[in-house]
Protein backbone atom coordinates (compact mmCIF):
# COMPACT_ATOMS: atom_id res chain seq x y z
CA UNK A 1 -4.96 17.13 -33.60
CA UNK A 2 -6.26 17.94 -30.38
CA UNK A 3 -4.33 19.19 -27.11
CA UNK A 4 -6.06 19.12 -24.09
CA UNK A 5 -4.71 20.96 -21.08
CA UNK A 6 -5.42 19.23 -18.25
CA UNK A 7 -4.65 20.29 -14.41
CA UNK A 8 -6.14 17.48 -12.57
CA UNK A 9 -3.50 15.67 -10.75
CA UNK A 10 -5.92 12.58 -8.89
CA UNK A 11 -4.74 9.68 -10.42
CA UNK A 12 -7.62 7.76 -11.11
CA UNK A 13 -9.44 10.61 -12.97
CA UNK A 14 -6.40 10.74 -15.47
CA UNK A 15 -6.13 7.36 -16.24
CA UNK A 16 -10.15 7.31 -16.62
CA UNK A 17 -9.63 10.15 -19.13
CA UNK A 18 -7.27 8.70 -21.34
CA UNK A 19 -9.86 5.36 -21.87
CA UNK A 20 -12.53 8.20 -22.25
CA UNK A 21 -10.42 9.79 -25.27
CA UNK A 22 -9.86 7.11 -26.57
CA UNK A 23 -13.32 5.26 -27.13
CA UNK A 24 -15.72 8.44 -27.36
CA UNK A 25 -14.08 10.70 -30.25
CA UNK A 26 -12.59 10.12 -33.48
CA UNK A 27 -9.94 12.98 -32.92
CA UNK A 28 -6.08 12.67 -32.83
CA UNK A 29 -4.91 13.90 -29.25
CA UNK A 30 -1.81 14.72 -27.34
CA UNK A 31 -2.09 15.54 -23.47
CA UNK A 32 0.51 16.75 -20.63
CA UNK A 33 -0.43 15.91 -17.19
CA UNK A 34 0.98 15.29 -13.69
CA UNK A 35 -0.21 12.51 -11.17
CA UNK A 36 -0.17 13.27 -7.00
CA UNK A 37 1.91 10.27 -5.62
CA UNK A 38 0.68 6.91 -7.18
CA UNK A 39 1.51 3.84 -8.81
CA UNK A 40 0.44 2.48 -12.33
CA UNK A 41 0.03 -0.86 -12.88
CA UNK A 42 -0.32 -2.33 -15.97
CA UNK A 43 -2.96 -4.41 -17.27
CA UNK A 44 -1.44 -7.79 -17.38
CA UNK A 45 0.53 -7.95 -13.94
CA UNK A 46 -0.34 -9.45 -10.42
CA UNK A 47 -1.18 -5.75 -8.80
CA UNK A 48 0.54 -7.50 -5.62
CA UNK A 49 3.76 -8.59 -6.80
CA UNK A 50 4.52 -4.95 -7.69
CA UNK A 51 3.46 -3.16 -5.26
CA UNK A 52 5.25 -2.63 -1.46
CA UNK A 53 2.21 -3.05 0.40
CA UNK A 54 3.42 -1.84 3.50
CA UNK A 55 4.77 1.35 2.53
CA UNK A 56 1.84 1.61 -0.27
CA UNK A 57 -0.50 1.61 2.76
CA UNK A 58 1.51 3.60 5.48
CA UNK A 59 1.91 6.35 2.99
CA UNK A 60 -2.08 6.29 1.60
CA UNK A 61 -0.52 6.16 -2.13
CA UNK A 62 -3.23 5.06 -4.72
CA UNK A 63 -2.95 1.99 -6.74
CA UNK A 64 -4.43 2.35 -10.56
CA UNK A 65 -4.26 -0.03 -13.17
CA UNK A 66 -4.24 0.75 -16.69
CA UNK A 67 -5.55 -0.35 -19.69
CA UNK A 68 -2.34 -0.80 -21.98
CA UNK A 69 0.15 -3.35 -20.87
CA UNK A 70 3.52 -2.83 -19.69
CA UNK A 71 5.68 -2.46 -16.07
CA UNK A 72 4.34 -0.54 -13.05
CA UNK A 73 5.47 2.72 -12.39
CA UNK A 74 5.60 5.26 -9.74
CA UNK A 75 4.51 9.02 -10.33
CA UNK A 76 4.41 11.81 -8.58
CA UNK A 77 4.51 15.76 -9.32
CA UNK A 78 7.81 15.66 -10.63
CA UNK A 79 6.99 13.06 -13.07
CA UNK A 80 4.99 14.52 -16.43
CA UNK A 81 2.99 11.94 -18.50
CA UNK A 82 2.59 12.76 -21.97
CA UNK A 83 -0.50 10.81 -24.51
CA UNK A 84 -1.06 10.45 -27.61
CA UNK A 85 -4.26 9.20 -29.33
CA UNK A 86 -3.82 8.79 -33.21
CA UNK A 87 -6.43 7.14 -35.73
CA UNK A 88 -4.60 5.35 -38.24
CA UNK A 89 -3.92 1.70 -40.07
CA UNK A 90 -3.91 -1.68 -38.11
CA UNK A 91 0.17 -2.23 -38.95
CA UNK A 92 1.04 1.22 -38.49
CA UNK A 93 -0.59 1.82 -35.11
CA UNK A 94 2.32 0.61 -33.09
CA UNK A 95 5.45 2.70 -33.16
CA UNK A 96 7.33 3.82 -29.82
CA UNK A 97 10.24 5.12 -31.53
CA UNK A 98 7.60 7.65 -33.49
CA UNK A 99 6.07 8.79 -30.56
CA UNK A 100 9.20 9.52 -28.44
CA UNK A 101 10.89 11.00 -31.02
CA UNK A 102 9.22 14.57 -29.86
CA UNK A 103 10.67 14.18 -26.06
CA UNK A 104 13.78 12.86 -27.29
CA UNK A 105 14.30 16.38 -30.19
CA UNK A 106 13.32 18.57 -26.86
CA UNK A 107 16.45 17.18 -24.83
CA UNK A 108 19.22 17.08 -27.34
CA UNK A 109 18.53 21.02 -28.41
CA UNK A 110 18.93 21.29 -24.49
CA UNK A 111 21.73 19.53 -24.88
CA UNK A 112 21.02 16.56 -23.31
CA UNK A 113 22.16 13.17 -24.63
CA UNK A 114 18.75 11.59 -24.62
CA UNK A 115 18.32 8.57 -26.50
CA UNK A 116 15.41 5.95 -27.40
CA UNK A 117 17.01 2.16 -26.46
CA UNK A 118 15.87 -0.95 -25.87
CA UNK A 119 11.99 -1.83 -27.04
CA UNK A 120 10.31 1.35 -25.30
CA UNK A 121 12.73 3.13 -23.02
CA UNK A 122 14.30 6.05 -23.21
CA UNK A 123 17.64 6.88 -21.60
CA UNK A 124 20.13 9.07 -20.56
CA UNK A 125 23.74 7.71 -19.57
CA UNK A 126 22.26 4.59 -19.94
CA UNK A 127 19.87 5.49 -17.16
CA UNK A 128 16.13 5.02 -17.34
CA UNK A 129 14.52 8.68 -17.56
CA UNK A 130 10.98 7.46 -19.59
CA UNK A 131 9.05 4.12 -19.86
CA UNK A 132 6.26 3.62 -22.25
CA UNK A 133 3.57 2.11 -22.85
CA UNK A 134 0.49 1.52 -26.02
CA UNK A 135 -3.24 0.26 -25.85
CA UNK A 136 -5.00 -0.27 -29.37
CA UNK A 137 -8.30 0.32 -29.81
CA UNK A 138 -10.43 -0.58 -33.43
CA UNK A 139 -8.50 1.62 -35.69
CA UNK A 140 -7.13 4.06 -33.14
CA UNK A 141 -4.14 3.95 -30.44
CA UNK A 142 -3.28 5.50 -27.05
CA UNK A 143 0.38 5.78 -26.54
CA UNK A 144 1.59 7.30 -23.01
CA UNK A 145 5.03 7.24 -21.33
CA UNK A 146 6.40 9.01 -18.19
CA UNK A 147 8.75 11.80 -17.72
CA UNK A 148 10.95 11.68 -14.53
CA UNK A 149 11.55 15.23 -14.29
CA UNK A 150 12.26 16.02 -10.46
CA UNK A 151 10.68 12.47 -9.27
CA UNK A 152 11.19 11.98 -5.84
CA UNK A 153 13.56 8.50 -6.47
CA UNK A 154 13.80 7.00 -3.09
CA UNK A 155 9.98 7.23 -2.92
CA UNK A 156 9.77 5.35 -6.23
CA UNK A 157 12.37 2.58 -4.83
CA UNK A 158 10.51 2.13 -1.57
CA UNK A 159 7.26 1.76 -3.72
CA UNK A 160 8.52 -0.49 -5.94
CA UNK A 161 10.48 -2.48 -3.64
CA UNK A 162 8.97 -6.51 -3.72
CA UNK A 163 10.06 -9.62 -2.57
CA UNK A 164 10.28 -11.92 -6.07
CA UNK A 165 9.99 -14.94 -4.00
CA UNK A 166 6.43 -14.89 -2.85
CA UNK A 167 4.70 -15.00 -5.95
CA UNK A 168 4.09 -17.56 -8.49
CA UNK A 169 2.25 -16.39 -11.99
CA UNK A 170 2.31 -16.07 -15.30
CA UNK A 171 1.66 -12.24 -15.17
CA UNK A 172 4.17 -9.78 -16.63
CA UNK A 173 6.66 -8.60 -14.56
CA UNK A 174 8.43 -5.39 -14.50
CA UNK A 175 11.88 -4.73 -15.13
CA UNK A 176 13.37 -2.62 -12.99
CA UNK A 177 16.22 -0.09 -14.83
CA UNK A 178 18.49 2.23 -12.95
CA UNK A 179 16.93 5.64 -13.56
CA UNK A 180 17.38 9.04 -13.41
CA UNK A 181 15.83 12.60 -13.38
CA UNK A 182 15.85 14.60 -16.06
CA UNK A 183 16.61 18.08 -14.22
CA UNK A 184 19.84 16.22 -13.11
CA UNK A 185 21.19 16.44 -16.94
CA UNK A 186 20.20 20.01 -17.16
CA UNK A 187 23.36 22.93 -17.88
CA UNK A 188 20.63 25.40 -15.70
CA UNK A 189 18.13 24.95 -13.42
CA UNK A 190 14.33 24.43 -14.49
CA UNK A 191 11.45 23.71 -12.71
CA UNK A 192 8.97 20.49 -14.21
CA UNK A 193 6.20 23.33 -15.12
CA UNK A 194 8.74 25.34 -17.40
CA UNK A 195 10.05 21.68 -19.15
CA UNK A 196 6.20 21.41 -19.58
CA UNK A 197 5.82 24.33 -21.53
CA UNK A 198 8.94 23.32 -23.81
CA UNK A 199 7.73 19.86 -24.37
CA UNK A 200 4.28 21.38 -25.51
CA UNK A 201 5.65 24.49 -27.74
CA UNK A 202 7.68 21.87 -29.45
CA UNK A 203 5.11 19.93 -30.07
CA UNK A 204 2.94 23.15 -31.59
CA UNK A 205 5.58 23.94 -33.45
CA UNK A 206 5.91 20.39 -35.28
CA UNK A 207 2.02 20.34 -35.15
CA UNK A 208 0.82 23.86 -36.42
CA UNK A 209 -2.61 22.84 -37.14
CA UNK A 210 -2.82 21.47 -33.29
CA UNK A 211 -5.93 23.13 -31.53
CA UNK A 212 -5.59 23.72 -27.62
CA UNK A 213 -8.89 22.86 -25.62
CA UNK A 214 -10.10 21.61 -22.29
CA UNK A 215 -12.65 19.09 -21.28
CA UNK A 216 -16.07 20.20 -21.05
CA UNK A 217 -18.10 20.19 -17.71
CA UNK A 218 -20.07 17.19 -19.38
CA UNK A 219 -16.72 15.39 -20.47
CA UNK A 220 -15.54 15.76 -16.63
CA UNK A 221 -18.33 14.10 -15.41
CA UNK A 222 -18.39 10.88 -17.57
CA UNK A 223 -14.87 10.64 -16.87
CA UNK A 224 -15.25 10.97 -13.51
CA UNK A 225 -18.01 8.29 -13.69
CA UNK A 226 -15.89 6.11 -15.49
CA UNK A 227 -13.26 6.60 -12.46
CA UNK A 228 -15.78 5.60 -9.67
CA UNK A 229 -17.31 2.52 -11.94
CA UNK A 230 -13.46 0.99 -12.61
CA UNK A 231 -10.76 2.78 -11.93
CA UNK A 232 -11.66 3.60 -8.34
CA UNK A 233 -12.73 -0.29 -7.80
CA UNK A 234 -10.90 -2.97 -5.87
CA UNK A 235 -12.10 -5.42 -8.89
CA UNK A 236 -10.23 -3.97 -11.47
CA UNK A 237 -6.97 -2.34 -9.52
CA UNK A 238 -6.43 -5.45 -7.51
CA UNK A 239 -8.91 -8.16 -8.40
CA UNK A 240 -8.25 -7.99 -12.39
CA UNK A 241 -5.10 -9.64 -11.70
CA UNK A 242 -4.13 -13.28 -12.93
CA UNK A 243 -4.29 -16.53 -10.40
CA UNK A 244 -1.11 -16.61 -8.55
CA UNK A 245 0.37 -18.66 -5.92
CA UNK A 246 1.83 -16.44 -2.78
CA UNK A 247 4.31 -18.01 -0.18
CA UNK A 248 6.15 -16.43 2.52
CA UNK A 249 8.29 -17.80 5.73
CA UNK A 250 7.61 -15.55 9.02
CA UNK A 251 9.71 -15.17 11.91
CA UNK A 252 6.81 -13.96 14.48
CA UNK A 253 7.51 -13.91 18.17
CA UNK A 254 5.59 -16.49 18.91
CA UNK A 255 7.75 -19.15 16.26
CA UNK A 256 8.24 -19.66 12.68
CA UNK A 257 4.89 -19.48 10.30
CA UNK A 258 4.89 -20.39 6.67
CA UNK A 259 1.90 -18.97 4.36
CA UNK A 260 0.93 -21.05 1.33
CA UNK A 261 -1.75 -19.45 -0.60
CA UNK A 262 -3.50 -20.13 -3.86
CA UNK A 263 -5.50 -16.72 -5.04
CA UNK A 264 -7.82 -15.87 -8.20
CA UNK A 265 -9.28 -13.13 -9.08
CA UNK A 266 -7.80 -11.29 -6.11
CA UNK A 267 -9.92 -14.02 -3.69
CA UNK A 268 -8.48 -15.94 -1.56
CA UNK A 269 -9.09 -20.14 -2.73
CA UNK A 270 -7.07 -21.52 -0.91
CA UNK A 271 -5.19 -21.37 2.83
CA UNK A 272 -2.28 -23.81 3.93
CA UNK A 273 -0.70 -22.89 7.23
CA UNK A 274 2.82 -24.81 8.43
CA UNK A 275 5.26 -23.56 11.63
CA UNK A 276 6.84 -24.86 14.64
CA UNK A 277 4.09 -22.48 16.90
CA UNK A 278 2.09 -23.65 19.86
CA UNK A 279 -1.47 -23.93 19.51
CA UNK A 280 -4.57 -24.86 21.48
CA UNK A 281 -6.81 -26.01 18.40
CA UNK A 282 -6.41 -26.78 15.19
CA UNK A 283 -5.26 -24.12 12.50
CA UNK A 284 -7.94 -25.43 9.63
CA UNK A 285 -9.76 -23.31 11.20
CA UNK A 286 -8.49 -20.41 10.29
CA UNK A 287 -7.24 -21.90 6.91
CA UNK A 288 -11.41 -22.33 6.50
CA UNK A 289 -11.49 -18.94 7.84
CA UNK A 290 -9.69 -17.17 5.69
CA UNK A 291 -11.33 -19.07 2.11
CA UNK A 292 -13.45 -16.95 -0.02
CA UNK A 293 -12.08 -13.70 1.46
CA UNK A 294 -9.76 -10.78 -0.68
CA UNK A 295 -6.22 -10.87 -0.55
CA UNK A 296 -6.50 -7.42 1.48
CA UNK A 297 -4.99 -6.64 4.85
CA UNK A 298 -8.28 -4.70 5.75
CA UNK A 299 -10.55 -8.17 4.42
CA UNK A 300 -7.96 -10.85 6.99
CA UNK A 301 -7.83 -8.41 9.47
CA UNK A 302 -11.48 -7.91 9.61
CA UNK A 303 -12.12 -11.53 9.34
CA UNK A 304 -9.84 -12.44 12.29
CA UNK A 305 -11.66 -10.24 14.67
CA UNK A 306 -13.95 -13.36 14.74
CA UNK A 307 -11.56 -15.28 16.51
CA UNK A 308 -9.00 -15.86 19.57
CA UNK A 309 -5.67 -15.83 17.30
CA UNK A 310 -3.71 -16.48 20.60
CA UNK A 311 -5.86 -19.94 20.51
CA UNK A 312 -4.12 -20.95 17.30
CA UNK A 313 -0.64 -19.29 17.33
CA UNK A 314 0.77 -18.71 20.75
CA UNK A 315 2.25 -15.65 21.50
CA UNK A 316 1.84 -14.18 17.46
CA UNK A 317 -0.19 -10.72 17.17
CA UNK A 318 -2.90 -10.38 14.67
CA UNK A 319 -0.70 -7.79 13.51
CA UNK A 320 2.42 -9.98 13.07
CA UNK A 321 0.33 -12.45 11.61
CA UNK A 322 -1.50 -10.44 8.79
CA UNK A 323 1.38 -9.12 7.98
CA UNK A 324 3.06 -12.52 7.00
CA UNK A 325 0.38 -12.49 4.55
CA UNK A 326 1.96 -9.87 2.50
């Protein structure tokens, strides 16, 4: 087995580098790493009905979706990610009690009551501390779960924090645990580096054959092409997401507005527009407007630059109004 120490902390590189792993070598890893503020979504969910758009966008946090399936979750640099990549038989691939075992032996000889429940959680006072996650590939699979160490909690909640009435799918949704940090269990104070460094030696020690390495300069920059050609793109973060229906009920200054709209792909298909507002033409047009279009603040902002809004919706701000959308 191979453990490659890794100090990149940009999101979409480290999710790029797992899929990388994963398809181009036959090797067994295990990897620690840290993400800067983020939020992983996972492969089968509406990117949207996870997400806080508002505060995703005020706060300039990147969205990444991943390739194994799963609930979204929030990291940051008190949050370590751990990843294994094993070769092995089709029936035997799957196993998250196996692969959390490690994290949960490193806890209990710190004396903390960690425990594995539910399908892939892990737990402490019944309190959500790890969530995890597993991608097959031919004859090989990527398993790769969080650590909230020292996560910054109210961020995650903020994040995280959706309306369930808005959407209609059939993409998974996440469950959303009470959880907890780690260093909050702890008899003395640690910092996340030094609860690195135990997590890893106790991983050498059960894995004495385990070879440390690092990526090459020519592994860094097919990762980092991978990155730019999917994990960087709109398509697959936000348009890879199943057809949903989104509906929300505004209270703008200018009257009541109620968005019905029917998306694909991350496109907008179709626009239906009902209120008790004034207006001095007809709103198909800007139900026409707004067809073909992503469901993207920037994309309906942009696209209502074309027209007088005040014209349709007395007294409602383009603001107001795109943000109804969301």
């Amino acid at each position: 087995m191979r453990c490659i120490e890794r100090e990149h902390t940009d999101p979409y590189f480290n999710i790029a580098a797992e899929e990388y792993c994963l398809r181009e070598f036959d090797d067994d890893f295990f990897m620690l790493w840290r993400n800067a503020p983020c939020i992983i979504v996972g492969k089968h969910q509406n990117t949207l009905a996870e997400i806080n758009t508002e505060y995703v966008e005020q706060h300039h946090i990147p969205v990444v979706r991943r390739i194994s399936g799963g609930g979204t979750v929030f990291h940051d640099l008190g949050n370590i990610n751990f990843t294994f990549i094993r070769n092995g038989q089709t029936d035997e691939l799957v196993d998250f009690r196996g692969f959390t075992l490690p994290i949960v032996e490193v806890l209990q000889k710190m004396g903390v009551d960690a425990r594995f429940e539910g399908r892939n959680d892990l737990t402490i006072e019944g309190k959500k501390f790890s969530g995890n996650a597993e991608h097959v590939y031919k004859n090989r699979v990527l398993h790769h779960g969080t650590l909230l160490f020292s996560a910054q909690l109210t961020d995650l909640s903020s994040a995280l924090k959706v309306d369930p009435h808005k959407f209609t799918d059939k993409a998974v949704k996440s469950v959303r645990s009470r959880v907890t940090n780690i260093a909050s269990h702890l008899k003395e104070p640690m910092d996340v580096l030094a609860f690195k460094n135990l997590v890893l030696e106790h991983i050498r020690q059960t894995h004495p054959e385990m070879e440390m390495t690092r990526f090459t300069d020519d592994d860094i920059k097919k990762i980092n092409l991978l990155a730019d050609q999917k994990y960087r793109t709109r398509e697959w973060n936000y348009g890879y997401s199943p057809r949903y229906n989104f509906q929300r009920k505004l209270k703008a200054s200018g009257g009541n507005i109620e968005f019905n709209l029917e998306v694909k792909n991350g496109i907008i298909e179709k626009v239906k527009i009902y209120g008790d507002y004034f207006s001095l033409h007809d709103t198909a047009d800007i139900e026409q407007l707004l067809q073909n279009i992503p469901h993207e603040r920037q994309a309906i902002t942009q696209q209502l630059q074309s027209i007088n809004l005040q014209h349709y919706f007395k007294n409602v701000t383009t603001e107001e109004f795109v943000n109804g959308m969301f």
